[in-house]
PDB file of N, CA and C in Angstrom:
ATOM      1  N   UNK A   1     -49.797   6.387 107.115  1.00  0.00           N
ATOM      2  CA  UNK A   1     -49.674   7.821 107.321  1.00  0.00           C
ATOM      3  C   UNK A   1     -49.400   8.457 105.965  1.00  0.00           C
ATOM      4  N   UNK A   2     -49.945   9.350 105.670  1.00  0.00           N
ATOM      5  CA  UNK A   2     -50.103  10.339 104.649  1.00  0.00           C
ATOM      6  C   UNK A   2     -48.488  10.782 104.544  1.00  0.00           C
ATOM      7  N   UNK A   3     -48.384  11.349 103.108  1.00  0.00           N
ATOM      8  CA  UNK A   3     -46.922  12.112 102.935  1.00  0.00           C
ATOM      9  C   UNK A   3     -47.238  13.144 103.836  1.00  0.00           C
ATOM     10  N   UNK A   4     -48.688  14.182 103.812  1.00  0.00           N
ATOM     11  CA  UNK A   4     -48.491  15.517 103.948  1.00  0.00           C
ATOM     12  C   UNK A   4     -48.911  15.314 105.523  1.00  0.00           C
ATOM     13  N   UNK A   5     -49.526  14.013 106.161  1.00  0.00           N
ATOM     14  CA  UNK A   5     -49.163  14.282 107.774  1.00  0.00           C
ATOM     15  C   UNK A   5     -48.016  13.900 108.114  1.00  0.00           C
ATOM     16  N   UNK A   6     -47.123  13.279 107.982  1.00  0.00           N
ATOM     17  CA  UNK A   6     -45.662  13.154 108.127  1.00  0.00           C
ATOM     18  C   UNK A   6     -44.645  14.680 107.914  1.00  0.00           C
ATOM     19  N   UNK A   7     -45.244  15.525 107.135  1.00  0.00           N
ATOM     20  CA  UNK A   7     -44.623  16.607 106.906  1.00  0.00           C
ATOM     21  C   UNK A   7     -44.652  17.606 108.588  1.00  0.00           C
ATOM     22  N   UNK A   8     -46.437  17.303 108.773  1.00  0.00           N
ATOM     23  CA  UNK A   8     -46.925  17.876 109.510  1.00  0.00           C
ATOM     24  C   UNK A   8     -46.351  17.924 111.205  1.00  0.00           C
ATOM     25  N   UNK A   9     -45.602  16.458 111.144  1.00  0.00           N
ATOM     26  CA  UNK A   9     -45.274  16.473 112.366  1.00  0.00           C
ATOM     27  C   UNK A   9     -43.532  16.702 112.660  1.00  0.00           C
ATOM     28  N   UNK A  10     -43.125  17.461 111.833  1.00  0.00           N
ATOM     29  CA  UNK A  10     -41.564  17.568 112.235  1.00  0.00           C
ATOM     30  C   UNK A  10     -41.611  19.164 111.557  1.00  0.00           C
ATOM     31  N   UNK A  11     -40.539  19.873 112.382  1.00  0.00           N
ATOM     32  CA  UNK A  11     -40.284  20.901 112.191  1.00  0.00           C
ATOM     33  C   UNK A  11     -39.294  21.333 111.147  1.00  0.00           C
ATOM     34  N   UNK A  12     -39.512  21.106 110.071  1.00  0.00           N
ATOM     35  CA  UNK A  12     -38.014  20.901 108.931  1.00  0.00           C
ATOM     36  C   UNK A  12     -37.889  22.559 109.035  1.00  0.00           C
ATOM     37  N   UNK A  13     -37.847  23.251 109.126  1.00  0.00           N
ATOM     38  CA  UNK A  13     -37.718  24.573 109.362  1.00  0.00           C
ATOM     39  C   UNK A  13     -36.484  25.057 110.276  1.00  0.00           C
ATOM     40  N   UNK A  14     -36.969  24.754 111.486  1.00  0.00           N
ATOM     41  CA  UNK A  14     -36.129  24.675 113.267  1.00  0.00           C
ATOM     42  C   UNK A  14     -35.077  23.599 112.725  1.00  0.00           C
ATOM     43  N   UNK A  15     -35.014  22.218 112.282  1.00  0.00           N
ATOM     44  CA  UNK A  15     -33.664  21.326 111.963  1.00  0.00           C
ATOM     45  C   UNK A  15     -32.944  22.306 110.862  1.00  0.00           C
ATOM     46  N   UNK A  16     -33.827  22.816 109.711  1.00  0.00           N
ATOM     47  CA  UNK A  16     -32.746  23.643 109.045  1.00  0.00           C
ATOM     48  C   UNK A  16     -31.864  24.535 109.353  1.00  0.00           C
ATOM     49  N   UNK A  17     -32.424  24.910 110.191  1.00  0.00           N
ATOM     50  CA  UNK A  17     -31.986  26.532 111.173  1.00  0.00           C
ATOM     51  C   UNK A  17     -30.514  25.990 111.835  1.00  0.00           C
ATOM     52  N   UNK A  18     -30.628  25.185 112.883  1.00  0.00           N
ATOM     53  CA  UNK A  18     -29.963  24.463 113.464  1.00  0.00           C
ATOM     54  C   UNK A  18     -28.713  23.592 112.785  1.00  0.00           C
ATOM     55  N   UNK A  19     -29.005  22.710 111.918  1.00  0.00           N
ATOM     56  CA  UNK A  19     -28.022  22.525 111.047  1.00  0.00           C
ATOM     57  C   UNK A  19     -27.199  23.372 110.355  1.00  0.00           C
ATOM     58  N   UNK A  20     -27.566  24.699 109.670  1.00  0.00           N
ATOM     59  CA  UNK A  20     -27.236  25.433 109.224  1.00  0.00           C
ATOM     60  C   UNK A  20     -26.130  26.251 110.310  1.00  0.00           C
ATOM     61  N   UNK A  21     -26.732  26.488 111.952  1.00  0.00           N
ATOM     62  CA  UNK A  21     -25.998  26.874 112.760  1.00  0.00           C
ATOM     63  C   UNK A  21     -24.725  25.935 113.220  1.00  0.00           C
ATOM     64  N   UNK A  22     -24.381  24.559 113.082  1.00  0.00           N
ATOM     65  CA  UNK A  22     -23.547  23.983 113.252  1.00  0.00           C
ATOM     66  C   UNK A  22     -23.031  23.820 112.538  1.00  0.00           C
ATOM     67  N   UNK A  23     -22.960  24.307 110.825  1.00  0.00           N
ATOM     68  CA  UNK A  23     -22.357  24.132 110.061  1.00  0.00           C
ATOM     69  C   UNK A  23     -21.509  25.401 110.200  1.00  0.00           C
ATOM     70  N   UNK A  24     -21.946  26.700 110.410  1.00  0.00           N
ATOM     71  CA  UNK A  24     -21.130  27.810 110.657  1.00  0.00           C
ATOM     72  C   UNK A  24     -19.988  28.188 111.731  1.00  0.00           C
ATOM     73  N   UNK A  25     -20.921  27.369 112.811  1.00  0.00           N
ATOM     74  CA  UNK A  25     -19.537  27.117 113.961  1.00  0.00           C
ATOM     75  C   UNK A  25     -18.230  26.483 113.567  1.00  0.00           C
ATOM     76  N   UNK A  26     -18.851  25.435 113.084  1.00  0.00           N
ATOM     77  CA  UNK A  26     -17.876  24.534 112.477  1.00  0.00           C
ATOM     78  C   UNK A  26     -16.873  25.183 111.467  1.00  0.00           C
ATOM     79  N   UNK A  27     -17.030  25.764 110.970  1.00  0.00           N
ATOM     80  CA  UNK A  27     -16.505  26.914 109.860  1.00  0.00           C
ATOM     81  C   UNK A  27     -16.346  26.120 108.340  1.00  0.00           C
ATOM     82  N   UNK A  28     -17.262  25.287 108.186  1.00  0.00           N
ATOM     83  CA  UNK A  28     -17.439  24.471 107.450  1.00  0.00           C
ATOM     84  C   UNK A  28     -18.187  25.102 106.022  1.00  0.00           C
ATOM     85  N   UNK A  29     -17.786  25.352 105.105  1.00  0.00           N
ATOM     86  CA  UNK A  29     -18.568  25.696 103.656  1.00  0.00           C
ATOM     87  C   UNK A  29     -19.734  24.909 103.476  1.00  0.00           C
ATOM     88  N   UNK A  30     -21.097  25.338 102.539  1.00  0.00           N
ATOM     89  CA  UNK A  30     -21.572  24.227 102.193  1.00  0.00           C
ATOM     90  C   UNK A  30     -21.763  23.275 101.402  1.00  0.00           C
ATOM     91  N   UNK A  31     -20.144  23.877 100.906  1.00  0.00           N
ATOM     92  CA  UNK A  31     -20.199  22.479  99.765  1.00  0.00           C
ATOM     93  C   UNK A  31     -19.043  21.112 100.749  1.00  0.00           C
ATOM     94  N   UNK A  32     -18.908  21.711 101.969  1.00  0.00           N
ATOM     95  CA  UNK A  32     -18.194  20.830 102.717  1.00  0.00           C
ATOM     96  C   UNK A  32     -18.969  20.151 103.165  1.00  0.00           C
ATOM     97  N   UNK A  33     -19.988  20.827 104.101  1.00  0.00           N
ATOM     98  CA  UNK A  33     -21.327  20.035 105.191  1.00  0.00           C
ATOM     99  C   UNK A  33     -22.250  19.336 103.847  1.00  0.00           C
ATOM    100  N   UNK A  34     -22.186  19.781 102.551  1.00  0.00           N
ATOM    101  CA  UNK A  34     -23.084  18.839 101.492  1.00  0.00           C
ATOM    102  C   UNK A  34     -22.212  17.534 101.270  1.00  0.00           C
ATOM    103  N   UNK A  35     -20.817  17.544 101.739  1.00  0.00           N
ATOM    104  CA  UNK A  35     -19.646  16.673 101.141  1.00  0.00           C
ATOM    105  C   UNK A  35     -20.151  15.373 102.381  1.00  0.00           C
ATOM    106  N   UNK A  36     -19.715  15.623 103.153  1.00  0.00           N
ATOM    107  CA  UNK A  36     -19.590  15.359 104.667  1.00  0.00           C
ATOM    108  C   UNK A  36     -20.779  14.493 104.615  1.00  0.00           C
ATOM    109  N   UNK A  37     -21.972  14.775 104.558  1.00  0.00           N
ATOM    110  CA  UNK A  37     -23.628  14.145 103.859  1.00  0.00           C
ATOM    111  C   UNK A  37     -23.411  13.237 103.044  1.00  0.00           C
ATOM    112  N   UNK A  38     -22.847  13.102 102.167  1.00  0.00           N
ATOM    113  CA  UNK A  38     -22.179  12.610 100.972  1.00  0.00           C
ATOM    114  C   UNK A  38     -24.190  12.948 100.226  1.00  0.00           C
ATOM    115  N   UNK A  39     -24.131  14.034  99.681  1.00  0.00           N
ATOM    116  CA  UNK A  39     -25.337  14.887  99.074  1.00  0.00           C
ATOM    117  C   UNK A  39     -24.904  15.880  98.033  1.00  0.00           C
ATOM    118  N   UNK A  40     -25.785  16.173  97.001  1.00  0.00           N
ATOM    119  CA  UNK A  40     -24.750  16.971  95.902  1.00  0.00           C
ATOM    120  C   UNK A  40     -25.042  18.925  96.891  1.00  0.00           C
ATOM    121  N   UNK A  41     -24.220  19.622  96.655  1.00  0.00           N
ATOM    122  CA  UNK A  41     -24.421  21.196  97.424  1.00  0.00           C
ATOM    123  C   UNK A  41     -25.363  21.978  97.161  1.00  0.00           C
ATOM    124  N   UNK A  42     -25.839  21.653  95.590  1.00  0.00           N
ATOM    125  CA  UNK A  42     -27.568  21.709  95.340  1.00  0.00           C
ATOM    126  C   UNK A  42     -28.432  21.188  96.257  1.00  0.00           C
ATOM    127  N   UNK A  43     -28.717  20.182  96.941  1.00  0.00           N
ATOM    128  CA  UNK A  43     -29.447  19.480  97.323  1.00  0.00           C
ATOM    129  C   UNK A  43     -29.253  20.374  98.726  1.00  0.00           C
ATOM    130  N   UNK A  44     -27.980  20.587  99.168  1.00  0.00           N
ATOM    131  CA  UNK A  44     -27.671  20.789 100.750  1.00  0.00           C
ATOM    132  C   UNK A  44     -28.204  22.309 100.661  1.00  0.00           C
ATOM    133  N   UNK A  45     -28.092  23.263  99.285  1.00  0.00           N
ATOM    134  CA  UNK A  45     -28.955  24.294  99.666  1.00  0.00           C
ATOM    135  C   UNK A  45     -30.102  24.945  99.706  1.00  0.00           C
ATOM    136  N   UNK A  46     -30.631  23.783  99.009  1.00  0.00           N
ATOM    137  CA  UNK A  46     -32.191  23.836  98.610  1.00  0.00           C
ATOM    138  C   UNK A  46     -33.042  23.484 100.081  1.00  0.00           C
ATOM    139  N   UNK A  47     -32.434  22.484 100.547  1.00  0.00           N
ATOM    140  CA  UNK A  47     -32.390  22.064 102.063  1.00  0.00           C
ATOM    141  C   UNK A  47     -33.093  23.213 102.797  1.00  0.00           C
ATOM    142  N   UNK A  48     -31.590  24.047 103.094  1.00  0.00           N
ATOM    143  CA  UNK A  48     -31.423  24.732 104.162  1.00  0.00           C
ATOM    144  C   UNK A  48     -31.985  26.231 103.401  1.00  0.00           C
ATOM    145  N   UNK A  49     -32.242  26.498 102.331  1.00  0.00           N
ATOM    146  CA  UNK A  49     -33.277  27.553 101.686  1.00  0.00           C
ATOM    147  C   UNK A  49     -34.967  27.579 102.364  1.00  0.00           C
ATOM    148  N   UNK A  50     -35.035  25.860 102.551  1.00  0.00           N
ATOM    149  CA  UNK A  50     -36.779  25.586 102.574  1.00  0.00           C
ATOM    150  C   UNK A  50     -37.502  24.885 101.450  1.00  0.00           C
ATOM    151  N   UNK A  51     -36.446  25.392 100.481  1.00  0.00           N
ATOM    152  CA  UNK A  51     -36.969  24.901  99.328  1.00  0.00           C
ATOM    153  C   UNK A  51     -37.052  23.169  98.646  1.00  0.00           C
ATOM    154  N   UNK A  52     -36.280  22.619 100.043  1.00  0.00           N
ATOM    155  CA  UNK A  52     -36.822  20.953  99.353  1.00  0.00           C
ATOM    156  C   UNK A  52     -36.615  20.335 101.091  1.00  0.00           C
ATOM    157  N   UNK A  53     -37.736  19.783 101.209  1.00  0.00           N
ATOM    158  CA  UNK A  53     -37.645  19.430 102.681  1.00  0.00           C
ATOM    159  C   UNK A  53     -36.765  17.673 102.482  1.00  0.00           C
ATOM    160  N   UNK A  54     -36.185  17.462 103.568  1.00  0.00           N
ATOM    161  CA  UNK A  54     -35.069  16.091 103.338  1.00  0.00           C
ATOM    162  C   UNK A  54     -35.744  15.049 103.556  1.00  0.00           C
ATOM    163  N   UNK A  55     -35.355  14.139 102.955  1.00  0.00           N
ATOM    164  CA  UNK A  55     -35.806  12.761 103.213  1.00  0.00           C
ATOM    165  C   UNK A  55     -35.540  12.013 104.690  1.00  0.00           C
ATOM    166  N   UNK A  56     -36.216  10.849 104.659  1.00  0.00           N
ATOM    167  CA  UNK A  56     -35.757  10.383 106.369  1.00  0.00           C
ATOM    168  C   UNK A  56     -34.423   9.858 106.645  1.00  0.00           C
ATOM    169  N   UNK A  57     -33.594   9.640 105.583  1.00  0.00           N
ATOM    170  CA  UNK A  57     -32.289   9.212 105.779  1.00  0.00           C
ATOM    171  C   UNK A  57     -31.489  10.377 105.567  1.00  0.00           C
ATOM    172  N   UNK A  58     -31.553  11.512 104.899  1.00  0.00           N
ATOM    173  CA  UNK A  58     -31.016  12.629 105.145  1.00  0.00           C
ATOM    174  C   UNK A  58     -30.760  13.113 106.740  1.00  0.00           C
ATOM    175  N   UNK A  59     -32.458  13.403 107.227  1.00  0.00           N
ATOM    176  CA  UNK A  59     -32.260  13.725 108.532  1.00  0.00           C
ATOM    177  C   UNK A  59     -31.467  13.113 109.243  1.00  0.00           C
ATOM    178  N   UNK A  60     -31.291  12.145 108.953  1.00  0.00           N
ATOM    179  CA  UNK A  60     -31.283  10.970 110.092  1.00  0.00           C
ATOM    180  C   UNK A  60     -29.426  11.399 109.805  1.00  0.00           C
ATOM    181  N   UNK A  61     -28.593  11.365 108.781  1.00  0.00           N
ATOM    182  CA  UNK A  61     -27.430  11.764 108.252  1.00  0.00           C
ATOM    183  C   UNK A  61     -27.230  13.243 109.224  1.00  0.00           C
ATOM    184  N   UNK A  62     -27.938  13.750 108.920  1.00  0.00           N
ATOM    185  CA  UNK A  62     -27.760  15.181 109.567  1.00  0.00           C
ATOM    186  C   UNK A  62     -27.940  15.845 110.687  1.00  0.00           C
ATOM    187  N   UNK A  63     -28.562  14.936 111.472  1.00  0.00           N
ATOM    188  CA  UNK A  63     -28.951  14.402 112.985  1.00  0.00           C
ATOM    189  C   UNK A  63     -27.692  13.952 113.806  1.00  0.00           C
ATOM    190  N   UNK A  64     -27.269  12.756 112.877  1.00  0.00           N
ATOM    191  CA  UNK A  64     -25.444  12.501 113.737  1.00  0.00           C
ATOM    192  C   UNK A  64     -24.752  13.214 113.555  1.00  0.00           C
ATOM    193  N   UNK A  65     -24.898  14.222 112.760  1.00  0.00           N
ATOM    194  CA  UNK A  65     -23.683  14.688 112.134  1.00  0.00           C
ATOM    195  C   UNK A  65     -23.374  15.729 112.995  1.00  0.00           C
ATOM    196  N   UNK A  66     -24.667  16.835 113.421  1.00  0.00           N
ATOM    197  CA  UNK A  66     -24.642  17.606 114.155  1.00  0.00           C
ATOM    198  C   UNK A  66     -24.958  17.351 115.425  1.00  0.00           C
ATOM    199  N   UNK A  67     -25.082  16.166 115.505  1.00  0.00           N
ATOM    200  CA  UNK A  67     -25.600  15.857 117.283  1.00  0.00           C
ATOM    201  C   UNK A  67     -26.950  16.221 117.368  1.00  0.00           C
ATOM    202  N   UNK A  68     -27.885  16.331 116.832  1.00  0.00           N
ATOM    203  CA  UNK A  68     -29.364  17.182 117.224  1.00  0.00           C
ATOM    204  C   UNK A  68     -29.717  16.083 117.337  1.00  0.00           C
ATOM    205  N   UNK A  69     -31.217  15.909 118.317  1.00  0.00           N
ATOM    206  CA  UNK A  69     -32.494  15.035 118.956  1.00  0.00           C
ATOM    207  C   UNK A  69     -32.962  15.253 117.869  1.00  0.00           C
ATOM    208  N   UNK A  70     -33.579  14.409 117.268  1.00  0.00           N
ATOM    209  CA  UNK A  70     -35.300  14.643 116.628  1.00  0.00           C
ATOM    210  C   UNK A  70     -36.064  14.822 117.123  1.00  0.00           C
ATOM    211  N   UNK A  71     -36.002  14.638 118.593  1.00  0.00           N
ATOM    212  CA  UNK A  71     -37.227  14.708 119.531  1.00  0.00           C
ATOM    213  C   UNK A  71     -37.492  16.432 119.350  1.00  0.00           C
ATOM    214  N   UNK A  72     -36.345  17.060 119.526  1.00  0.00           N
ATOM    215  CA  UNK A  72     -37.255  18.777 119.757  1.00  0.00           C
ATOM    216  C   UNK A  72     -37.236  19.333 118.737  1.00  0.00           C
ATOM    217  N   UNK A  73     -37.607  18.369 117.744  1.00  0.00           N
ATOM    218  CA  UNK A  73     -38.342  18.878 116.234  1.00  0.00           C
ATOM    219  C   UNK A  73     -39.569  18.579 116.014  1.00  0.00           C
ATOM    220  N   UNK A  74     -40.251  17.739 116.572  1.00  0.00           N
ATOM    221  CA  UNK A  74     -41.377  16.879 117.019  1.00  0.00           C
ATOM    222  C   UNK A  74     -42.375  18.110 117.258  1.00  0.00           C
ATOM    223  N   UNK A  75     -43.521  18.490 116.089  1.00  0.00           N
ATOM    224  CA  UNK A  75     -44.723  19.274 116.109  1.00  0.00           C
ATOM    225  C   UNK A  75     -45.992  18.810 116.765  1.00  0.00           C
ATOM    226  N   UNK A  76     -45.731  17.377 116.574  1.00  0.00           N
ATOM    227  CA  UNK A  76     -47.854  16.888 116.453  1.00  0.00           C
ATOM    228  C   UNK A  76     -47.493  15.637 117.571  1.00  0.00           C
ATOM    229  N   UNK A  77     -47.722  15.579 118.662  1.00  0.00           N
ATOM    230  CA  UNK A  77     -46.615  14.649 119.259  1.00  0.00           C
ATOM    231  C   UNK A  77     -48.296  13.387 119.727  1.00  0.00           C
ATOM    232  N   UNK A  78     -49.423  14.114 118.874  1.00  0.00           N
ATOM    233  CA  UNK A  78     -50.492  12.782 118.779  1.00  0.00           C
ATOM    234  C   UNK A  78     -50.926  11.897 117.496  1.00  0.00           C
ATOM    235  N   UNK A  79     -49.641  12.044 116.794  1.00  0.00           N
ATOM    236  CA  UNK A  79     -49.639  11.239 115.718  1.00  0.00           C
ATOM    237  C   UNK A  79     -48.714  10.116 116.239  1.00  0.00           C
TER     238      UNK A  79
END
């Protein structure tokens, strides 16, 4: 599988959104929720800007962290 169909099939957009929303409930800074990741707060806002989509162990970090499915991030569900 291609880098740019792998991009294609997850919604890094909707997980940003979402993460970003459990980080605020939480009342958590983001140099806390970048801490918490163990990720530098550059990285955690470039993230959640759009501006650098995460790696698969990121998600996967940021997935437990906030409790989210990967499943209802899932775009292309025939790949």
């Amino acid at each position: 599988m291609s880098k740019q169909s792998a991009v294609n099939v997850f919604d890094v957009t909707a997980f940003a959104e979402d993460v970003e929303r459990f980080r605020v409930r939480r009342g958590w800074s983001k140099a806390e929720m970048a801490d918490v990741c163990g990720i530098s707060l550059s990285t955690f806002k470039m993230f959640v800007q759009g501006n650098r989509p995460p790696g698969l162990f990121l998600v996967c970090v940021l997935a437990d962290i906030c409790d989210l499915s990967l499943d209802k991030y899932r775009i292309n569900e025939g790949i």
